[in-house]
PDB file of N, CA and C in Angstrom:
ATOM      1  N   UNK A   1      95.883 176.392 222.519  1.00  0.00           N
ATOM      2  CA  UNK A   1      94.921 176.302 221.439  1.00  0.00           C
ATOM      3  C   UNK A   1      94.030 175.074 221.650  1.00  0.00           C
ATOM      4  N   UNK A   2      92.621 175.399 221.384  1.00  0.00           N
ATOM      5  CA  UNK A   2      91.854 174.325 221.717  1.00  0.00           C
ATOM      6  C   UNK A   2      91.482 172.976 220.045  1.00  0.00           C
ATOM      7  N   UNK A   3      91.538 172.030 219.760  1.00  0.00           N
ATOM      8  CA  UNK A   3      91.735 171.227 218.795  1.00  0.00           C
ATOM      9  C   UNK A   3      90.396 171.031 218.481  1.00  0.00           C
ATOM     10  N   UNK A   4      90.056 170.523 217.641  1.00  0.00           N
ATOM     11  CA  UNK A   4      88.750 170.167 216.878  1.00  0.00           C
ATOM     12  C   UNK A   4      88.021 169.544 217.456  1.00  0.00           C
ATOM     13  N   UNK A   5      88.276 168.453 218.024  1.00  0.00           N
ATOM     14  CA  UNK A   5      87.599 167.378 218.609  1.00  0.00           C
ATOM     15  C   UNK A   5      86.511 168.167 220.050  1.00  0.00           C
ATOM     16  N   UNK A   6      87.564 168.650 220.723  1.00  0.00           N
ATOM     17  CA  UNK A   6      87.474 169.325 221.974  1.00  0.00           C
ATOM     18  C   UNK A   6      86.369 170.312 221.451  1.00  0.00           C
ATOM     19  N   UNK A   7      86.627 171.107 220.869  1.00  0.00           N
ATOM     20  CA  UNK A   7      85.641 171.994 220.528  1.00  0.00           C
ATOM     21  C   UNK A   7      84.368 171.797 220.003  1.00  0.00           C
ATOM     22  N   UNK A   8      84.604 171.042 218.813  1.00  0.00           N
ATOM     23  CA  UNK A   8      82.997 170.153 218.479  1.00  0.00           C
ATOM     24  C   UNK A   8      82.153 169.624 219.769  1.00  0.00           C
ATOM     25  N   UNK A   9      83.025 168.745 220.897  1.00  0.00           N
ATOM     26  CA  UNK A   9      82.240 168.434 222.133  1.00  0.00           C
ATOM     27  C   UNK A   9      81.872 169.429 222.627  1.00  0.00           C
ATOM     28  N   UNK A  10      82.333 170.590 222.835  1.00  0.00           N
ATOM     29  CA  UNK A  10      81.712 171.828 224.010  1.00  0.00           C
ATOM     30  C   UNK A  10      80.843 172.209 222.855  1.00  0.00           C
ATOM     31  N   UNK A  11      80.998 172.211 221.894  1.00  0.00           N
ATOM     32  CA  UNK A  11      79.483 173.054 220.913  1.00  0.00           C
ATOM     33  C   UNK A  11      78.433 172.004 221.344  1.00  0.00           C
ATOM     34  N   UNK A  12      78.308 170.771 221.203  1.00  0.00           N
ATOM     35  CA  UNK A  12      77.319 169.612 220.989  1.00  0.00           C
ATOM     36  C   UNK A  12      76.715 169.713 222.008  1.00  0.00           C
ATOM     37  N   UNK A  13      77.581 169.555 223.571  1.00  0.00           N
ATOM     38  CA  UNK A  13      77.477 170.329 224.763  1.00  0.00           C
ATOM     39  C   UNK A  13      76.337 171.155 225.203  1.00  0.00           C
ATOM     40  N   UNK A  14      76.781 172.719 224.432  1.00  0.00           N
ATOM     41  CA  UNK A  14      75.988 173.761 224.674  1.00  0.00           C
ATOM     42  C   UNK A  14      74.920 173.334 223.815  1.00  0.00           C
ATOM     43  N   UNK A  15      74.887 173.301 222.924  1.00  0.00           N
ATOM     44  CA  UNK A  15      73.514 172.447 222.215  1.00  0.00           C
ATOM     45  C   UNK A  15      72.490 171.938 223.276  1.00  0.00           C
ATOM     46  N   UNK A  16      73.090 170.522 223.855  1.00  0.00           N
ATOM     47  CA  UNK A  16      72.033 169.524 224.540  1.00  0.00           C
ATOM     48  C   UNK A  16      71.993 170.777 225.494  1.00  0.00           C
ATOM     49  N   UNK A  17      72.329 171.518 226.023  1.00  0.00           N
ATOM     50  CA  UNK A  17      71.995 172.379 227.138  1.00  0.00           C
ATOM     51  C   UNK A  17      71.140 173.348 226.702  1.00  0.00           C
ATOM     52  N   UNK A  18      71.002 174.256 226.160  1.00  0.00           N
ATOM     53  CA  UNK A  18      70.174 174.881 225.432  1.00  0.00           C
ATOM     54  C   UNK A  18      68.400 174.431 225.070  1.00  0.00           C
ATOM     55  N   UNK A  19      68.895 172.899 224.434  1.00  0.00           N
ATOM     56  CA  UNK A  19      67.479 172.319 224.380  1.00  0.00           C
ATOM     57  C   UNK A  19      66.890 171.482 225.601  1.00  0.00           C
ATOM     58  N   UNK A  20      67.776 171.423 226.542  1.00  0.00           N
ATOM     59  CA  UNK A  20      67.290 171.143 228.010  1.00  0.00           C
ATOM     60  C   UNK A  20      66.592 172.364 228.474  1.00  0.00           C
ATOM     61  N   UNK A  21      67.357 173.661 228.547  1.00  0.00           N
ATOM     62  CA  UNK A  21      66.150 174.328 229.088  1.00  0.00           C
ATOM     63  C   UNK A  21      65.482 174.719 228.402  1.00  0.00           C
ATOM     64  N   UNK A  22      64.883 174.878 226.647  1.00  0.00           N
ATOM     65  CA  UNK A  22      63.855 174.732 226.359  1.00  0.00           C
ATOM     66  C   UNK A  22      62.936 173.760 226.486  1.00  0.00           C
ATOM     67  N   UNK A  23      63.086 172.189 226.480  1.00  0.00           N
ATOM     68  CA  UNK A  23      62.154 171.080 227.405  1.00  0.00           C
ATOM     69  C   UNK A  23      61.532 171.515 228.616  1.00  0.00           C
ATOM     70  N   UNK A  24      62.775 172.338 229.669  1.00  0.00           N
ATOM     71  CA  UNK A  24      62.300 172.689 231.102  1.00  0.00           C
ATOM     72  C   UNK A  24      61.009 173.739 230.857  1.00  0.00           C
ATOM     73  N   UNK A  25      61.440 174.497 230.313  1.00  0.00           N
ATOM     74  CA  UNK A  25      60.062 175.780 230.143  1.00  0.00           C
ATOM     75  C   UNK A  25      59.228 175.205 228.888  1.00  0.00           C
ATOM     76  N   UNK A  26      59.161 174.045 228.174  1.00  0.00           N
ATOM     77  CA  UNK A  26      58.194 173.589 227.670  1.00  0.00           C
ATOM     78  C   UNK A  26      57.041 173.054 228.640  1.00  0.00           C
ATOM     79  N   UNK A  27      57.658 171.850 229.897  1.00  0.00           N
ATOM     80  CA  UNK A  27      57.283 171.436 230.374  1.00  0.00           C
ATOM     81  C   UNK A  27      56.426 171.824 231.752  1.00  0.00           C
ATOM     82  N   UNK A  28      57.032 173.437 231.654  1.00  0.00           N
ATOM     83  CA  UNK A  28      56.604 174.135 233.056  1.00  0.00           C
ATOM     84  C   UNK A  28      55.413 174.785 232.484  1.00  0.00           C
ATOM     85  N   UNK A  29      55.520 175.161 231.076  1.00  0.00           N
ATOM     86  CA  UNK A  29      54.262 176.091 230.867  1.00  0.00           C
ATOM     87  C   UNK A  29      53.053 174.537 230.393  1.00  0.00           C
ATOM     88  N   UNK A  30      53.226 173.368 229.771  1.00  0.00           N
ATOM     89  CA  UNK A  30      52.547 172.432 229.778  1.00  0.00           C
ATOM     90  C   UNK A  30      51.705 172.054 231.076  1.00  0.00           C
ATOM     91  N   UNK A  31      52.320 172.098 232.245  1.00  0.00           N
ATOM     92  CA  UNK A  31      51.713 171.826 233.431  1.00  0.00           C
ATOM     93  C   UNK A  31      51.080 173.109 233.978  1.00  0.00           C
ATOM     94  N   UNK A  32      51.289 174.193 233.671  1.00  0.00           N
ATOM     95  CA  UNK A  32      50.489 175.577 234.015  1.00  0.00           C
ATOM     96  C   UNK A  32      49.179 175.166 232.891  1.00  0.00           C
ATOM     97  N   UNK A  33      49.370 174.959 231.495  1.00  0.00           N
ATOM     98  CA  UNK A  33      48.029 174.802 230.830  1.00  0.00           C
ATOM     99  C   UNK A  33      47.281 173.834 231.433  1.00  0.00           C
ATOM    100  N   UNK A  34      47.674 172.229 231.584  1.00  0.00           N
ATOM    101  CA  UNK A  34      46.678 171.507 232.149  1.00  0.00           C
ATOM    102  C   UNK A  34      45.985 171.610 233.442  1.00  0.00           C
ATOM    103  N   UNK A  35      46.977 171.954 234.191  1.00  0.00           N
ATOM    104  CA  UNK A  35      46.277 173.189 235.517  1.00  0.00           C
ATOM    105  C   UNK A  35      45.136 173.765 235.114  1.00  0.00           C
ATOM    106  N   UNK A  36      45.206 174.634 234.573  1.00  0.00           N
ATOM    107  CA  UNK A  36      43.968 175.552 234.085  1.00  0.00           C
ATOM    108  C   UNK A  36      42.965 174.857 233.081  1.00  0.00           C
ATOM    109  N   UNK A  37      43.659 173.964 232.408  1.00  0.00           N
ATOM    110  CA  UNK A  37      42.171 173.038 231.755  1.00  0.00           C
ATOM    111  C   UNK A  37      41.747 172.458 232.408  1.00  0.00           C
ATOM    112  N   UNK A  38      42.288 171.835 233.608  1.00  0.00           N
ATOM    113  CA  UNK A  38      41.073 171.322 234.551  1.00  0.00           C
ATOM    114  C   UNK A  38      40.279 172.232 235.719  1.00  0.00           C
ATOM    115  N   UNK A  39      40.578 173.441 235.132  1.00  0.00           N
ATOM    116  CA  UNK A  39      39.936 174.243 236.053  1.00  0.00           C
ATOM    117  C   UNK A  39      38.468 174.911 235.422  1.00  0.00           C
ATOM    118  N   UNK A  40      38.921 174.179 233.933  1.00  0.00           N
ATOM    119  CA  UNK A  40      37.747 174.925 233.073  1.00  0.00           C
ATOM    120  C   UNK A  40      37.104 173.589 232.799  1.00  0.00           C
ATOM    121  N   UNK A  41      37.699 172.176 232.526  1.00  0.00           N
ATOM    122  CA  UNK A  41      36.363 171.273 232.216  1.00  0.00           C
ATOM    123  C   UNK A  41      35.617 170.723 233.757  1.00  0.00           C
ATOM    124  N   UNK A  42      35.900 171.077 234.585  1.00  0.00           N
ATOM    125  CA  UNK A  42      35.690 170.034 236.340  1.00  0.00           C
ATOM    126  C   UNK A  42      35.236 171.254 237.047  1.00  0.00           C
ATOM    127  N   UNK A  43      33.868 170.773 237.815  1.00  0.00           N
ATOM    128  CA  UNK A  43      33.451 171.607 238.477  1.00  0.00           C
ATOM    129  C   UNK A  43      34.294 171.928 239.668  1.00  0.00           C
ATOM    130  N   UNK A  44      34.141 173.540 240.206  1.00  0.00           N
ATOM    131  CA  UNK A  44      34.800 173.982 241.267  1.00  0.00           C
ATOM    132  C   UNK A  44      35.172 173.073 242.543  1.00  0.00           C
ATOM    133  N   UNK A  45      33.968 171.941 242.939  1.00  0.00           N
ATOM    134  CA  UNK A  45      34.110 171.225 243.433  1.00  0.00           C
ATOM    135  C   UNK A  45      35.026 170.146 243.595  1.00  0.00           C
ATOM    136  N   UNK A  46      35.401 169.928 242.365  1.00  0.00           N
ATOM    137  CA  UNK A  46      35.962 168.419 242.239  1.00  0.00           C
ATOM    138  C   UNK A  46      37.566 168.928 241.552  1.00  0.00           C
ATOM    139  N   UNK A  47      37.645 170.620 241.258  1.00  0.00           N
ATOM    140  CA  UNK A  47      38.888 171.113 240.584  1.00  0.00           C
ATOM    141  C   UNK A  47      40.138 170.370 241.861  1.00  0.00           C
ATOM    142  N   UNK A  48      40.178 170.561 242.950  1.00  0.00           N
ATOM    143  CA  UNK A  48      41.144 169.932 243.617  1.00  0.00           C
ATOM    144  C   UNK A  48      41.481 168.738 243.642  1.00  0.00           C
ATOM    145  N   UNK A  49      40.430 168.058 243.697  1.00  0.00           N
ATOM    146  CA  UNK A  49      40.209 166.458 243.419  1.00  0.00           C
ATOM    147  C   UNK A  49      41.582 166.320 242.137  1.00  0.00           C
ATOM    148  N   UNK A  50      41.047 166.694 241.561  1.00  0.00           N
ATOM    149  CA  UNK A  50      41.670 166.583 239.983  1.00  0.00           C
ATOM    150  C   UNK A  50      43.105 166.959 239.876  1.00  0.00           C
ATOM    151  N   UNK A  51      43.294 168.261 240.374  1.00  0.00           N
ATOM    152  CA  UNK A  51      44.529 169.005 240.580  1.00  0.00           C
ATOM    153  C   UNK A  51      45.483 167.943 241.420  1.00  0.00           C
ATOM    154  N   UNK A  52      45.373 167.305 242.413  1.00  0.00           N
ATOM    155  CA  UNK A  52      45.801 166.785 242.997  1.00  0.00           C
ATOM    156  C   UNK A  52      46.394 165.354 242.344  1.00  0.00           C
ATOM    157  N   UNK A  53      45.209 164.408 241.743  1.00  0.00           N
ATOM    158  CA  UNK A  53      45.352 163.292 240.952  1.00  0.00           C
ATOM    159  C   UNK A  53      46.094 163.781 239.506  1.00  0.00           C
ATOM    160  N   UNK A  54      46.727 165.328 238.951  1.00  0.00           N
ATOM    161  CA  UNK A  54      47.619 165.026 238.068  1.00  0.00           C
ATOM    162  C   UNK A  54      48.734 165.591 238.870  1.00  0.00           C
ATOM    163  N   UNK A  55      48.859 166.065 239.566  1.00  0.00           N
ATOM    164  CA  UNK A  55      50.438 166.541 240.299  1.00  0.00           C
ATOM    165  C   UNK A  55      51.101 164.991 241.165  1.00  0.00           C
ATOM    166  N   UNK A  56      50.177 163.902 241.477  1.00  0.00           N
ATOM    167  CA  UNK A  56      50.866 162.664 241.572  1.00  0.00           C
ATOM    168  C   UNK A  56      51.293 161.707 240.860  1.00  0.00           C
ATOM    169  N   UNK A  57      50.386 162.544 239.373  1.00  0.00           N
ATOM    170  CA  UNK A  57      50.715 161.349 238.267  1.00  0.00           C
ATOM    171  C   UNK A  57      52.053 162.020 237.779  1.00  0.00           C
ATOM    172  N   UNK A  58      52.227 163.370 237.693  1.00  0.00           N
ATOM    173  CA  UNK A  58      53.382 163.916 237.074  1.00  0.00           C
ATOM    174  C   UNK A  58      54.393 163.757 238.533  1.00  0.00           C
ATOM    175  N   UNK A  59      54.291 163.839 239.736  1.00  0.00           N
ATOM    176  CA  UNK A  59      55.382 163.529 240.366  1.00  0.00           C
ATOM    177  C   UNK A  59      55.448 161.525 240.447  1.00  0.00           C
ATOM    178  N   UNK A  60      54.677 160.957 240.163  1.00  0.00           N
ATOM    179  CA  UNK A  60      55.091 159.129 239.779  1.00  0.00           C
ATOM    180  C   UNK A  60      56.034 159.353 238.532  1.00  0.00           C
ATOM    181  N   UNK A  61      55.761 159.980 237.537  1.00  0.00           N
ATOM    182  CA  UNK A  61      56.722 159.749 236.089  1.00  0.00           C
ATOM    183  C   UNK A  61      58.167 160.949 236.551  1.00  0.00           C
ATOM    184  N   UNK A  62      58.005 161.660 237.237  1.00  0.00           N
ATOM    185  CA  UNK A  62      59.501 162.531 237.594  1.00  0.00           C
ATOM    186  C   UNK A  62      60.331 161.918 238.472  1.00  0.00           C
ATOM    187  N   UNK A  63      59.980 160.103 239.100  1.00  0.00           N
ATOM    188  CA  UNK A  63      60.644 159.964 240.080  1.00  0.00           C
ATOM    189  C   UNK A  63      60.861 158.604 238.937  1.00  0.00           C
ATOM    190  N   UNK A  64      59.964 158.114 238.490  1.00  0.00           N
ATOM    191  CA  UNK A  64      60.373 156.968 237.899  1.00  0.00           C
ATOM    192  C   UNK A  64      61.205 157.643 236.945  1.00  0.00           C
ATOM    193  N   UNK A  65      61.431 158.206 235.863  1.00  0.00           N
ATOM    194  CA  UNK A  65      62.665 158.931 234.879  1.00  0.00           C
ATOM    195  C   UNK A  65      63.795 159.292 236.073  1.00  0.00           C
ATOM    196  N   UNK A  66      63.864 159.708 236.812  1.00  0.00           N
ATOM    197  CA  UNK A  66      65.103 159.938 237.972  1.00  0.00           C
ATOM    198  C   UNK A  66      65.442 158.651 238.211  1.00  0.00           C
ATOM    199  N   UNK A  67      64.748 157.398 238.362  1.00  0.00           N
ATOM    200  CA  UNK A  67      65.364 156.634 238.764  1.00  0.00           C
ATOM    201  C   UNK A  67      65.989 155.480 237.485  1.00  0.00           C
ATOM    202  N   UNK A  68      65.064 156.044 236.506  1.00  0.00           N
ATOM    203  CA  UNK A  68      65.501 155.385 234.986  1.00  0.00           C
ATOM    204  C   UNK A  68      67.608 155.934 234.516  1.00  0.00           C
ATOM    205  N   UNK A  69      67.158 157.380 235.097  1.00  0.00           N
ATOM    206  CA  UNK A  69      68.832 158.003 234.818  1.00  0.00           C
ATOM    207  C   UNK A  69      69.618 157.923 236.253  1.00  0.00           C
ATOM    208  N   UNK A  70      69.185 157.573 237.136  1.00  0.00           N
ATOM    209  CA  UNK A  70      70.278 157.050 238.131  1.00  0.00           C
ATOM    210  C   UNK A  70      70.814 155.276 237.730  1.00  0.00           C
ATOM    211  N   UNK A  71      70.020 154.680 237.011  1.00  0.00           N
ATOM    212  CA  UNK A  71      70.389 153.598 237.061  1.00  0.00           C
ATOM    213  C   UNK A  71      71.536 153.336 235.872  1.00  0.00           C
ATOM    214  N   UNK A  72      71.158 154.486 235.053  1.00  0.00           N
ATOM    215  CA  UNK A  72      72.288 154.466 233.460  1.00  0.00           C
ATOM    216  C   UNK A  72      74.089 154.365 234.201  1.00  0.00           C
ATOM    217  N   UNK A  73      73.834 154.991 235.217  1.00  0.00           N
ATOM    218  CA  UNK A  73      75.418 155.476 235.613  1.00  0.00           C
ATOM    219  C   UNK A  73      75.573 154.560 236.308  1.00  0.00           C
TER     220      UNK A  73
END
């Protein structure tokens, strides 16, 4: 038989997991929209330019948070 304690943790658990992958597909369809808004305010010309300067700004903040939670442990 599993006890109270134990069980409250695996619910709380599935919880934070649950709203992790809603963050994940928040964050995937967030970067598909700004994708495409800079495809609609920046001329064709300069759309790569652009595309490029936010996929380094979002891979600078995915490495700095990785290294924010490697350092917790």
């Amino acid at each position: 038989m599993i006890d109270k304690e134990k069980l409250e943790k695996m619910f709380s658990m599935g919880i934070v997991i649950v709203a992790m992958v809603f963050a994940v597909v928040a964050l995937v369809r967030l970067y598909m929209a700004v994708d495409s808004l800079i495809g609609i305010w920046f001329s064709y010309r300069y759309t790569p330019i652009f595309q490029a300067l936010f996929s380094v700004a979002v891979l600078a903040v995915s490495v700095y948070v990785i290294k924010v939670m490697m350092g917790k442990k």
